[in-house]
C-alpha atoms as a PDB file:
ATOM      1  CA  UNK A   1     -16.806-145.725  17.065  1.00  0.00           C
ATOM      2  CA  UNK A   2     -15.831-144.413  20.214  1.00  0.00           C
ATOM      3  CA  UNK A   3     -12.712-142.419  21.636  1.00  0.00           C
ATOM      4  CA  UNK A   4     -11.282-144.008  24.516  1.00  0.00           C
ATOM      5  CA  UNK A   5      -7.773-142.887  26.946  1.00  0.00           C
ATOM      6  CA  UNK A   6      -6.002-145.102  29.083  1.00  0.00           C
ATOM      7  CA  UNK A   7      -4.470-143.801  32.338  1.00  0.00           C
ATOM      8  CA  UNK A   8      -2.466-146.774  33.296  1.00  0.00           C
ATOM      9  CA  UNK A   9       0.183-147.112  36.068  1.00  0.00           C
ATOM     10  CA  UNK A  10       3.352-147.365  34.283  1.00  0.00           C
ATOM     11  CA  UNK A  11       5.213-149.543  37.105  1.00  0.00           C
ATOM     12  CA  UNK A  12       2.281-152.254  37.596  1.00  0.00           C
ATOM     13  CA  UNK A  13       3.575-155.103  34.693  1.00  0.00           C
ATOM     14  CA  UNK A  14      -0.411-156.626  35.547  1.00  0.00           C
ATOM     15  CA  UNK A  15      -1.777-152.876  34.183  1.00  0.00           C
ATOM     16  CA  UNK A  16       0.489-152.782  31.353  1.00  0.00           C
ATOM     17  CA  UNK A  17      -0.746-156.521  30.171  1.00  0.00           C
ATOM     18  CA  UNK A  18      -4.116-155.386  30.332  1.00  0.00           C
ATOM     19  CA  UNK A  19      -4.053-152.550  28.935  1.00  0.00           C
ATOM     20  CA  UNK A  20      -2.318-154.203  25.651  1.00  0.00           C
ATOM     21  CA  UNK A  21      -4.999-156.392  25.355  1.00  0.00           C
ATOM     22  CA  UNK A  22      -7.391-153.516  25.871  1.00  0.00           C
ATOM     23  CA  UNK A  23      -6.157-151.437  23.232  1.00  0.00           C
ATOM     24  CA  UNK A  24      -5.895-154.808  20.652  1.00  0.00           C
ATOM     25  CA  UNK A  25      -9.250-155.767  21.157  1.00  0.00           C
ATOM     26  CA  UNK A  26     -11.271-152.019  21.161  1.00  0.00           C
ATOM     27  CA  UNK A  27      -8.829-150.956  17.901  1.00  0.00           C
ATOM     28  CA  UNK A  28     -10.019-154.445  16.501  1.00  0.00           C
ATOM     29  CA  UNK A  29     -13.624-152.983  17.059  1.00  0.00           C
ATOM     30  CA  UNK A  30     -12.345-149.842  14.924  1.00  0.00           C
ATOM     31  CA  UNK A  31     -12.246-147.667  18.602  1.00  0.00           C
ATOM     32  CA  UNK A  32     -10.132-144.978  18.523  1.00  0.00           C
ATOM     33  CA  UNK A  33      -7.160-145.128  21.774  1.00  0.00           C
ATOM     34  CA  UNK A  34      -5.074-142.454  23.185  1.00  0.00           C
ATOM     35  CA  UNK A  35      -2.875-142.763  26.102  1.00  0.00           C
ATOM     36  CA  UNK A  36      -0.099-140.089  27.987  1.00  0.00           C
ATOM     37  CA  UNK A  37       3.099-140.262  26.826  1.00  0.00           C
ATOM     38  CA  UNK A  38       4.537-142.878  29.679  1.00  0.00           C
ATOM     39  CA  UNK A  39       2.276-145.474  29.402  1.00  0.00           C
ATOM     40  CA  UNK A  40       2.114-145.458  26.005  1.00  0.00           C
ATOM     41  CA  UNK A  41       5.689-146.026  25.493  1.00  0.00           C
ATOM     42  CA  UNK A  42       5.805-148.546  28.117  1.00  0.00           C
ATOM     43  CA  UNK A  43       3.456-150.587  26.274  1.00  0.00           C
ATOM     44  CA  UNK A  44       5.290-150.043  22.636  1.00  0.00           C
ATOM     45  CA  UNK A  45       2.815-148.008  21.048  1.00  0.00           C
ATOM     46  CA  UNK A  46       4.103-144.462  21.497  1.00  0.00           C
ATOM     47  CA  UNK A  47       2.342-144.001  18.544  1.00  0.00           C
ATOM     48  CA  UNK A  48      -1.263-143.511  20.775  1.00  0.00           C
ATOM     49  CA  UNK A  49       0.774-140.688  22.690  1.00  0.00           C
ATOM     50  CA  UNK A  50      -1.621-137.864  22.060  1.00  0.00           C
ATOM     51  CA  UNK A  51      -3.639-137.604  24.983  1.00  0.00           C
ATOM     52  CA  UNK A  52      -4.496-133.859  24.631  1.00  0.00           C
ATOM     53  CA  UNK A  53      -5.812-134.233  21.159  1.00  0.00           C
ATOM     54  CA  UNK A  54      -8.367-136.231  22.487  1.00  0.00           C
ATOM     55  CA  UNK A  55      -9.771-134.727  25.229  1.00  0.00           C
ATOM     56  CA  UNK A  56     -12.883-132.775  25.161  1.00  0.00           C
ATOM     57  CA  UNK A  57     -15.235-133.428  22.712  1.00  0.00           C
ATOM     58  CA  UNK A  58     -13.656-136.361  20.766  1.00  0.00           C
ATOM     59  CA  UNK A  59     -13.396-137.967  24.383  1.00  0.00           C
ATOM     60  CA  UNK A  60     -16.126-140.633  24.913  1.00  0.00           C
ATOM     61  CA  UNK A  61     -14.275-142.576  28.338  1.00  0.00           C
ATOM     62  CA  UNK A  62     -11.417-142.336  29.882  1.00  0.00           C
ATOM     63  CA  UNK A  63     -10.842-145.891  31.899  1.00  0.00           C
ATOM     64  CA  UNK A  64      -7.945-145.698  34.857  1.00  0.00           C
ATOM     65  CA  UNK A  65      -6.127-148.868  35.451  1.00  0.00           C
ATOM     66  CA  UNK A  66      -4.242-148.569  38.378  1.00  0.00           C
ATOM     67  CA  UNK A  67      -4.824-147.501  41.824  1.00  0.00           C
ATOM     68  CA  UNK A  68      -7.011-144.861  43.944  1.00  0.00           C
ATOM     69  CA  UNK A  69      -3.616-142.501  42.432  1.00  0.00           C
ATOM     70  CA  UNK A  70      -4.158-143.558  38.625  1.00  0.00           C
ATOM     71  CA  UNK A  71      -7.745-142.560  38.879  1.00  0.00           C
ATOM     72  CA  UNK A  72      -7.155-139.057  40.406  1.00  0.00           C
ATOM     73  CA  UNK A  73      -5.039-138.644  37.561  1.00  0.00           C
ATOM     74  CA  UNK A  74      -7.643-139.672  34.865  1.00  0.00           C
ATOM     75  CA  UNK A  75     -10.014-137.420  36.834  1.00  0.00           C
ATOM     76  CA  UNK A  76      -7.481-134.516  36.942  1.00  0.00           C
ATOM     77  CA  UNK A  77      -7.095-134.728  33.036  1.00  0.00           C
ATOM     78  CA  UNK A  78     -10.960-135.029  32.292  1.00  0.00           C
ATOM     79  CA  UNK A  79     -13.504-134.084  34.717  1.00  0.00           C
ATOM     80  CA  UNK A  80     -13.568-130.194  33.189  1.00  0.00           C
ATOM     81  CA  UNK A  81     -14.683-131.387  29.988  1.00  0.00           C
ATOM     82  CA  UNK A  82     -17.045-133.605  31.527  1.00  0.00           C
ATOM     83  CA  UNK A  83     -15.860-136.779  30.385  1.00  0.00           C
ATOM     84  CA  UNK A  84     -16.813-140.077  32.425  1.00  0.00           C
ATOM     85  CA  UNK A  85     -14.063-142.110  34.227  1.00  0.00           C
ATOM     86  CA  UNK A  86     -13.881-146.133  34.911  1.00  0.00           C
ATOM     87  CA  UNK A  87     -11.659-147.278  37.127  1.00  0.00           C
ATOM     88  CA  UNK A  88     -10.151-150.554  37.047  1.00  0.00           C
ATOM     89  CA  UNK A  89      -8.428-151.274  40.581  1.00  0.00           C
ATOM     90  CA  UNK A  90      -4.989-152.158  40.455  1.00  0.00           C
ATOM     91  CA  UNK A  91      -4.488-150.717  43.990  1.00  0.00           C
ATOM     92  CA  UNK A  92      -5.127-152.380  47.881  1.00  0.00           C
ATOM     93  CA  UNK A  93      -8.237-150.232  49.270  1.00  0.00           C
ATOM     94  CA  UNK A  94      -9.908-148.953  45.653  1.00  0.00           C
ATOM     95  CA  UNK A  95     -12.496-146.688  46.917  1.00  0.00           C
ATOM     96  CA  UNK A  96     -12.751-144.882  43.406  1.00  0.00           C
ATOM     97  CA  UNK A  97     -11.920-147.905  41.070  1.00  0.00           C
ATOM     98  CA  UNK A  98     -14.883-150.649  41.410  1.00  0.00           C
ATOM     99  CA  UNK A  99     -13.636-152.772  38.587  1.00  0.00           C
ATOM    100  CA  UNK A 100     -11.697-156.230  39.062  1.00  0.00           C
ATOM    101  CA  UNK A 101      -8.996-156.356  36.185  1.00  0.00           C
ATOM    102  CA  UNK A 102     -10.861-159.995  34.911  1.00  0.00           C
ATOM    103  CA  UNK A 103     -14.264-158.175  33.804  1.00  0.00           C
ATOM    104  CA  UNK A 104     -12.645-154.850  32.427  1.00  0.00           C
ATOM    105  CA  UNK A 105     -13.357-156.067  29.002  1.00  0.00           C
ATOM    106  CA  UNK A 106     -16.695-156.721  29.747  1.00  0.00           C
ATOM    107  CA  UNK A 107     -16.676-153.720  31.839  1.00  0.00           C
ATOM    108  CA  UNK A 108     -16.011-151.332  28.536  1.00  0.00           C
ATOM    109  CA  UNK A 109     -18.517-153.364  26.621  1.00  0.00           C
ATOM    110  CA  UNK A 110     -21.186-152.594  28.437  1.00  0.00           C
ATOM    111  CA  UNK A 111     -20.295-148.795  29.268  1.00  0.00           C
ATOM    112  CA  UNK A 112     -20.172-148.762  25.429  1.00  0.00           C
ATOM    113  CA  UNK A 113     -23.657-150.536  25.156  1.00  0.00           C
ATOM    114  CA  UNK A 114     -25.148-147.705  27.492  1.00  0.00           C
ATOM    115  CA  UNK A 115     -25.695-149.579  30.160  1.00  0.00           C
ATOM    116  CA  UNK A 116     -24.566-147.764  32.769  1.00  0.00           C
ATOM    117  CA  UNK A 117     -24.796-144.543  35.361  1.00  0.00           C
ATOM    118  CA  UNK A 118     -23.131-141.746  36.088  1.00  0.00           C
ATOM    119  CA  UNK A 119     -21.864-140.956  39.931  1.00  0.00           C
ATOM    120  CA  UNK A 120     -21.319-137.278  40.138  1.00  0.00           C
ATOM    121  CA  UNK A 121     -18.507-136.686  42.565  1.00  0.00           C
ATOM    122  CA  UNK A 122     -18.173-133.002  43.987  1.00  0.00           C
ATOM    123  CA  UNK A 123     -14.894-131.549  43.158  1.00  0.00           C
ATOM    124  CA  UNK A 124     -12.706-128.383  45.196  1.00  0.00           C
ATOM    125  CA  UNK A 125     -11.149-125.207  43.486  1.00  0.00           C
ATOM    126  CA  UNK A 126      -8.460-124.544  45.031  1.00  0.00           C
ATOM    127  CA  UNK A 127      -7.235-120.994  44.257  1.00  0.00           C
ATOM    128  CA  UNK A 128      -3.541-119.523  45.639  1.00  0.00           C
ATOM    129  CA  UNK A 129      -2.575-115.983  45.246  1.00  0.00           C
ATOM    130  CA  UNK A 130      -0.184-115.990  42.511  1.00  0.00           C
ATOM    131  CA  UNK A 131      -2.402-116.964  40.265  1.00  0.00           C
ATOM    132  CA  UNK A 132      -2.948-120.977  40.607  1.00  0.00           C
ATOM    133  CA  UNK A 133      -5.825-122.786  40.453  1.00  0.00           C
ATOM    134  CA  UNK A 134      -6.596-126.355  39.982  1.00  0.00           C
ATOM    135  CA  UNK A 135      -9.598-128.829  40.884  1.00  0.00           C
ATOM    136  CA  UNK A 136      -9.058-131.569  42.501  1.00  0.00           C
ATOM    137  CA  UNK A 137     -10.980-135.010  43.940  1.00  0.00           C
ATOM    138  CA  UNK A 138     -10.225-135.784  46.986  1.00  0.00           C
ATOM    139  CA  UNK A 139      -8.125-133.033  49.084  1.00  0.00           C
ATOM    140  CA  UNK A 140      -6.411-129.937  49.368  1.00  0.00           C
ATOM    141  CA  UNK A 141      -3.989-129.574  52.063  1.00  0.00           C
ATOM    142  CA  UNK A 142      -1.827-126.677  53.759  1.00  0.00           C
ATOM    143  CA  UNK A 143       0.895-128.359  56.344  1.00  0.00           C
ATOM    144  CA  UNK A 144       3.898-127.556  57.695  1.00  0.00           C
ATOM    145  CA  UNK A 145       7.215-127.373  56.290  1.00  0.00           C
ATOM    146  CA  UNK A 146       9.257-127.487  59.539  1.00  0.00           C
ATOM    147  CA  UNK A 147      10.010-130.713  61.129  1.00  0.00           C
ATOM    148  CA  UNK A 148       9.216-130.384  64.694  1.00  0.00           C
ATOM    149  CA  UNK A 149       7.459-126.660  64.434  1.00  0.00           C
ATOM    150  CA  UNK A 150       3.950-126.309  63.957  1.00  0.00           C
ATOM    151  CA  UNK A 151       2.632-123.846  61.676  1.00  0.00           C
ATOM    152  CA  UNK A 152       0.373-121.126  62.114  1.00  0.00           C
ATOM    153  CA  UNK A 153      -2.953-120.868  59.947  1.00  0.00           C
ATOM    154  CA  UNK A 154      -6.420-118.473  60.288  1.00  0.00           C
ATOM    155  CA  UNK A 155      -9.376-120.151  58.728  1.00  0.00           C
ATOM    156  CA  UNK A 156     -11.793-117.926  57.081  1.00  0.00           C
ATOM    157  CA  UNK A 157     -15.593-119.046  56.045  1.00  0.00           C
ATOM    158  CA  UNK A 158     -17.374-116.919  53.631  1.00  0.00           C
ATOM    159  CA  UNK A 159     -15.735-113.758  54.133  1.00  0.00           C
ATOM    160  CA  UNK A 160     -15.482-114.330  58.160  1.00  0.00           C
ATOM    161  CA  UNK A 161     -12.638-115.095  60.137  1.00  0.00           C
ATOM    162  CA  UNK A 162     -13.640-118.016  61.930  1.00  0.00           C
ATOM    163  CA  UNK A 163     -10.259-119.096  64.427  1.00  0.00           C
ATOM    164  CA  UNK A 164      -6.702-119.984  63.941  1.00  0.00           C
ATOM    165  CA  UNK A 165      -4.718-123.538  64.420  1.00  0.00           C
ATOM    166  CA  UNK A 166      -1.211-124.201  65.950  1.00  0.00           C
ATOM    167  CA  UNK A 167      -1.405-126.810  64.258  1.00  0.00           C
ATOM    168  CA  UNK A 168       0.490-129.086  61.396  1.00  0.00           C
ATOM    169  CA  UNK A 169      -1.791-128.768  59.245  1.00  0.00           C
ATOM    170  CA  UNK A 170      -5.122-128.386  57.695  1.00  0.00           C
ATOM    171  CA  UNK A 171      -6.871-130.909  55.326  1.00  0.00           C
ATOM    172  CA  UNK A 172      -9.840-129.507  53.121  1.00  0.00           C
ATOM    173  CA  UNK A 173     -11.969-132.577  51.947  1.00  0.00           C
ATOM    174  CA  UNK A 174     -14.203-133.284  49.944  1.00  0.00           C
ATOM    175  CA  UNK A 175     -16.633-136.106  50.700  1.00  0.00           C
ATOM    176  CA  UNK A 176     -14.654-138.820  48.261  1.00  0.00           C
ATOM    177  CA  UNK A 177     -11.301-137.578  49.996  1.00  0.00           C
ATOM    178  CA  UNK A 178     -13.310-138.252  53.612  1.00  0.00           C
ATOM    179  CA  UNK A 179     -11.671-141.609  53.508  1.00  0.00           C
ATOM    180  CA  UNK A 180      -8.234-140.168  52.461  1.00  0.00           C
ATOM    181  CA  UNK A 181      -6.438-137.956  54.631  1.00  0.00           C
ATOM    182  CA  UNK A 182      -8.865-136.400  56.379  1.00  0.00           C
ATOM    183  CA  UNK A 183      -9.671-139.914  57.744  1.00  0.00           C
ATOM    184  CA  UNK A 184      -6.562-141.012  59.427  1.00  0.00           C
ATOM    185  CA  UNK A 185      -6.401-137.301  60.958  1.00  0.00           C
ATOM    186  CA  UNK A 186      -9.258-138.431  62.465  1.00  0.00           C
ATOM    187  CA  UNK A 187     -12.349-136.499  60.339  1.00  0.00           C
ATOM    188  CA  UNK A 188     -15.597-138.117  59.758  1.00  0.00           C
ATOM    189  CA  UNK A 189     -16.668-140.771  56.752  1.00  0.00           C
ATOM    190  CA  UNK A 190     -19.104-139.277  54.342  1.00  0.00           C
ATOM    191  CA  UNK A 191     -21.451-140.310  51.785  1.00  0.00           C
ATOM    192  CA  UNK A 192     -19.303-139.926  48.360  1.00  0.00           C
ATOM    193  CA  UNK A 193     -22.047-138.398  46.495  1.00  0.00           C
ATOM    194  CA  UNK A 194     -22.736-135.676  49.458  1.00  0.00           C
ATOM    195  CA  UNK A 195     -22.178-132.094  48.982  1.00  0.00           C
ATOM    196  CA  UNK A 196     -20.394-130.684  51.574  1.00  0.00           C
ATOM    197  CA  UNK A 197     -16.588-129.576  52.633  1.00  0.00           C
ATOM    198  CA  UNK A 198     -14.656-131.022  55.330  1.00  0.00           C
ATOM    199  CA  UNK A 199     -11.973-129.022  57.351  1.00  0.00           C
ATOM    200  CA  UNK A 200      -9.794-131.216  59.135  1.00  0.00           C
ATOM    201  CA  UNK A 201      -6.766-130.148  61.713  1.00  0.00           C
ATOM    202  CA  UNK A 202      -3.597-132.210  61.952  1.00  0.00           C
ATOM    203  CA  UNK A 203      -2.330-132.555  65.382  1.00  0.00           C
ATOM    204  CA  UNK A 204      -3.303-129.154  66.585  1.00  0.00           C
ATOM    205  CA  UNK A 205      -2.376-127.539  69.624  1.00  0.00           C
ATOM    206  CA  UNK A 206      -5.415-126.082  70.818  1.00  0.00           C
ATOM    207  CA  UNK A 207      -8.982-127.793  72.725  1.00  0.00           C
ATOM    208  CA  UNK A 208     -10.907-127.139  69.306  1.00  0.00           C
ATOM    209  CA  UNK A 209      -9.564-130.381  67.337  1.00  0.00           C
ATOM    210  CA  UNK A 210     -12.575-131.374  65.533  1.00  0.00           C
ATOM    211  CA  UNK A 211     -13.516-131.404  62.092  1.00  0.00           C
ATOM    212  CA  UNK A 212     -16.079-129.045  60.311  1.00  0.00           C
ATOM    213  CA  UNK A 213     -18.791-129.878  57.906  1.00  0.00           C
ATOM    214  CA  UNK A 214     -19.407-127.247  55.915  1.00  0.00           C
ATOM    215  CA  UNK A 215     -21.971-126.509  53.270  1.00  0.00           C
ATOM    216  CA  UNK A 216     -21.304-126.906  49.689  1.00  0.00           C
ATOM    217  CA  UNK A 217     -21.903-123.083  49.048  1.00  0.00           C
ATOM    218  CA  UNK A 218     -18.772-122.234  51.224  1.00  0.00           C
ATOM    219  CA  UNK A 219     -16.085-120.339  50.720  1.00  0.00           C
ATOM    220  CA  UNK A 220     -12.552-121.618  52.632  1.00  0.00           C
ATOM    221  CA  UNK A 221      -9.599-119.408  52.914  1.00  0.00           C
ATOM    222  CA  UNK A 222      -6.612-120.847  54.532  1.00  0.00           C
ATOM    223  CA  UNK A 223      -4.179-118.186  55.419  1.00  0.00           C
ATOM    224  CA  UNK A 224      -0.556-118.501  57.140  1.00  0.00           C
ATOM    225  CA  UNK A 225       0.073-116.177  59.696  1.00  0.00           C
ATOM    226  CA  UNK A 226       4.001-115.911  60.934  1.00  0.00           C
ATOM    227  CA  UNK A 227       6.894-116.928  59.687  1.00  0.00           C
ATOM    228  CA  UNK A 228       7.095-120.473  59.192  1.00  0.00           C
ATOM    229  CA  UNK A 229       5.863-121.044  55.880  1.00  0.00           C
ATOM    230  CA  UNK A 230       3.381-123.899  54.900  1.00  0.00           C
ATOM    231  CA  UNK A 231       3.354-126.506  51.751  1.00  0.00           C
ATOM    232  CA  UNK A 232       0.417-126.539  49.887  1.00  0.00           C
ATOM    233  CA  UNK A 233      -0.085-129.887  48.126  1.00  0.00           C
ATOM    234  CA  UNK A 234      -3.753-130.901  46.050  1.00  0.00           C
ATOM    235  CA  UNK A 235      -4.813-134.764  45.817  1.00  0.00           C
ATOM    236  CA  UNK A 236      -0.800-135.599  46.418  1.00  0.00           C
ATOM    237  CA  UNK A 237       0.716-133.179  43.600  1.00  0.00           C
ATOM    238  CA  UNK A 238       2.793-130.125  45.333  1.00  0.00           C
ATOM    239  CA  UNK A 239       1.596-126.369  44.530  1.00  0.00           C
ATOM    240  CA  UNK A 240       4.286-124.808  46.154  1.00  0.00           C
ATOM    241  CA  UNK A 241       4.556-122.655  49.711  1.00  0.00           C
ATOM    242  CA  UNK A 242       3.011-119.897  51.244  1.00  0.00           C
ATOM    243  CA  UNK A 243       4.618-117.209  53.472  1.00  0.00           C
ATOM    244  CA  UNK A 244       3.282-115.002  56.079  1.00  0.00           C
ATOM    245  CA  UNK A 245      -0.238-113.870  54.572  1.00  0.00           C
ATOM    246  CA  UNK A 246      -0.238-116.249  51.931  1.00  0.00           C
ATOM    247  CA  UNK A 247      -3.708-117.778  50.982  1.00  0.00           C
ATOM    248  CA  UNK A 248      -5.484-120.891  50.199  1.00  0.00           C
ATOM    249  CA  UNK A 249      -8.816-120.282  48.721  1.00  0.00           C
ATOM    250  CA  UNK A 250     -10.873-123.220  48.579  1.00  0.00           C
ATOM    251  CA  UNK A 251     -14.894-123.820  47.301  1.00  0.00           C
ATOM    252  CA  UNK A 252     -16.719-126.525  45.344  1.00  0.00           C
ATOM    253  CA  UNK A 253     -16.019-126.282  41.355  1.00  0.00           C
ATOM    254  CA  UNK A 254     -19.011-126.253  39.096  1.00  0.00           C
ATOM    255  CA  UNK A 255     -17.448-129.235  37.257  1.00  0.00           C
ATOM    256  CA  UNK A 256     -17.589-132.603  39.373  1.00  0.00           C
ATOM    257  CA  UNK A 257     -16.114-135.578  38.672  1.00  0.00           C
ATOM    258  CA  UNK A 258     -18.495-138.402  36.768  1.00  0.00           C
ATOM    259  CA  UNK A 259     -17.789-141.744  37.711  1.00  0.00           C
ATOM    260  CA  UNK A 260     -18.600-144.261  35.711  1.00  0.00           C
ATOM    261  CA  UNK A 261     -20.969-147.435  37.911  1.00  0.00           C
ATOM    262  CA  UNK A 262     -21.791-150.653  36.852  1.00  0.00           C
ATOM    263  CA  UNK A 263     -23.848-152.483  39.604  1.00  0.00           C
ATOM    264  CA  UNK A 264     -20.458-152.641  41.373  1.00  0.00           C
ATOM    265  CA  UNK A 265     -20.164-153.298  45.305  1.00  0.00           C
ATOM    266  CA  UNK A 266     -21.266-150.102  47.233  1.00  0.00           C
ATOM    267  CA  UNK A 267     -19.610-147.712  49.105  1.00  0.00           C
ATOM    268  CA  UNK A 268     -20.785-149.230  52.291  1.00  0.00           C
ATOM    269  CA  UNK A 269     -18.965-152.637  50.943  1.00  0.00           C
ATOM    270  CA  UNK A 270     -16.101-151.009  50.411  1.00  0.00           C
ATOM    271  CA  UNK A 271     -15.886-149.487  53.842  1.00  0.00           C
ATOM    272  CA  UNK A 272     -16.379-152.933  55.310  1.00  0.00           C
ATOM    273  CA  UNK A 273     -13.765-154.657  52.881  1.00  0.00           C
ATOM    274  CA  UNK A 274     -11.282-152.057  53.487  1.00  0.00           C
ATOM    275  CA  UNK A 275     -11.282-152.110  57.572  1.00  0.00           C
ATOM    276  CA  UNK A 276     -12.478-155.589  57.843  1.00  0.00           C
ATOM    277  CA  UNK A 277     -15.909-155.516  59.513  1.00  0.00           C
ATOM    278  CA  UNK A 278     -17.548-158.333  59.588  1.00  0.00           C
ATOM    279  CA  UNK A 279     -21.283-159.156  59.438  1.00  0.00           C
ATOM    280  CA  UNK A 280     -23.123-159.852  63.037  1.00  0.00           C
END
């Protein structure tokens, strides 16, 4: 018997209907199912609301049925106890969810069976003065608050202050989140499974508009300098703001994400899906 959690997107009907069936046919196989409170309620069995009694060790999978979003938030509620994630996509470019809805079933099954691997996804700390501190998939990002004003921000690497950006913001990456943000502020595609950071400005008024790849051993610090103050926000949830000396600290947590592969497409399929390249 295993212990399984949903994460399912509460506003798809398609993820809903699945997930139903899902939780039918593994109880009918005497699996134990916990969901969060929304989705569970949405699909009449508030009853499997106790997500947090689950987690940890009694966790064996946690299976996302939604979009690139659902599966951050599977990852967000797992990945420090080291549980494995499956995404099922639900969403339009699923970079992190390489199941089709139709072979989910079969999908389980054969996690269940062991036949399967692990992808090990590097995963960013991000640490703010006051105290904060989450981990998070894909990015962490400091940006302006100001419509029309640019905000000021010094960038420090291990210990050494490195420049400052006029800029409107700056993305730290990891390489899953190179195809997020980062990507449409123009920073470079990586390898998923790489270790390394990404800094990436946004729209920054200075000659030095490139990205930085840094090594997985550094240390970020993203301070604000003046008085405009900057949002911080972490794989699309808000943290807050930062005034005038305020800090984001950023390095690579010792507890990645583990993603759960089936002989899926590959990343480089994905790519080519996604931005429609075609074979020549």
């Amino acid at each position: 018997m295993a212990a399984i959690a949903l994460f399912v997107h509460a506003d798809r009907p398609e993820a809903l209907k699945l997930a139903a069936e899902l939780i039918d046919r593994l109880e009918g196989d005497s699996h134990q199912i916990c969901l969060p409170p929304e989705p569970a309620e949405a699909v009449g069995r508030s009853d499997l609301a106790h997500l947090e009694g689950c987690i940890g060790e009694k966790l064996d999978l946690a299976v996302s049925l939604g979009g690139d979003g659902s599966m951050l938030r599977a990852v967000t509620a797992v990945a420090d106890d080291g549980v494995p994630v499956l995404g099922v996509n639900y969403g339009s470019l699923g970079y992190l969810t390489g199941i089709q809805p139709d072979t989910a079933p079969q999908a389980i099954e054969q996690f269940l069976a062991g036949d399967y691997v692990i992808e090990e996804r590097i995963r960013l700390r991000c640490r703010l003065g006051n105290g904060t501190e989450v981990s998070v998939l894909n990015e962490a990002i400091v940006e302006k608050v100001d419509s029309g004003r640019t905000v000021n921000l010094a960038v420090h690497i291990d210990g050494e202050f490195f420049t400052s950006y006029a800029a409107d913001g700056l993305i730290a990456a990891t390489p899953t989140g190179s195809t997020a943000y980062s990507l449409s502020a123009g920073g470079p595609i990586l390898a998923p499974t790489m270790h390394a950071v990404i800094l990436t400005p946004v729209a920054p008024h200075t000659l030095f508009d490139r990205s930085l790849v840094l090594l997985p051993s550094s240390e970020l610090v993203i301070e604000v300098l003046g008085d405009r103050s900057a949002a911080v926000a972490v794989d699309g949830r808000s943290l807050g703001e930062l005034g005038d000396g305020g800090c984001l600290t950023v390095s690579v947590s010792d507890k990645p994400a583990r993603l759960v592969t089936l002989g899926q497409r590959g990343f480089h399929q994905a790519l080519k899906t996604s931005f429609g390249l075609s074979d020549r």
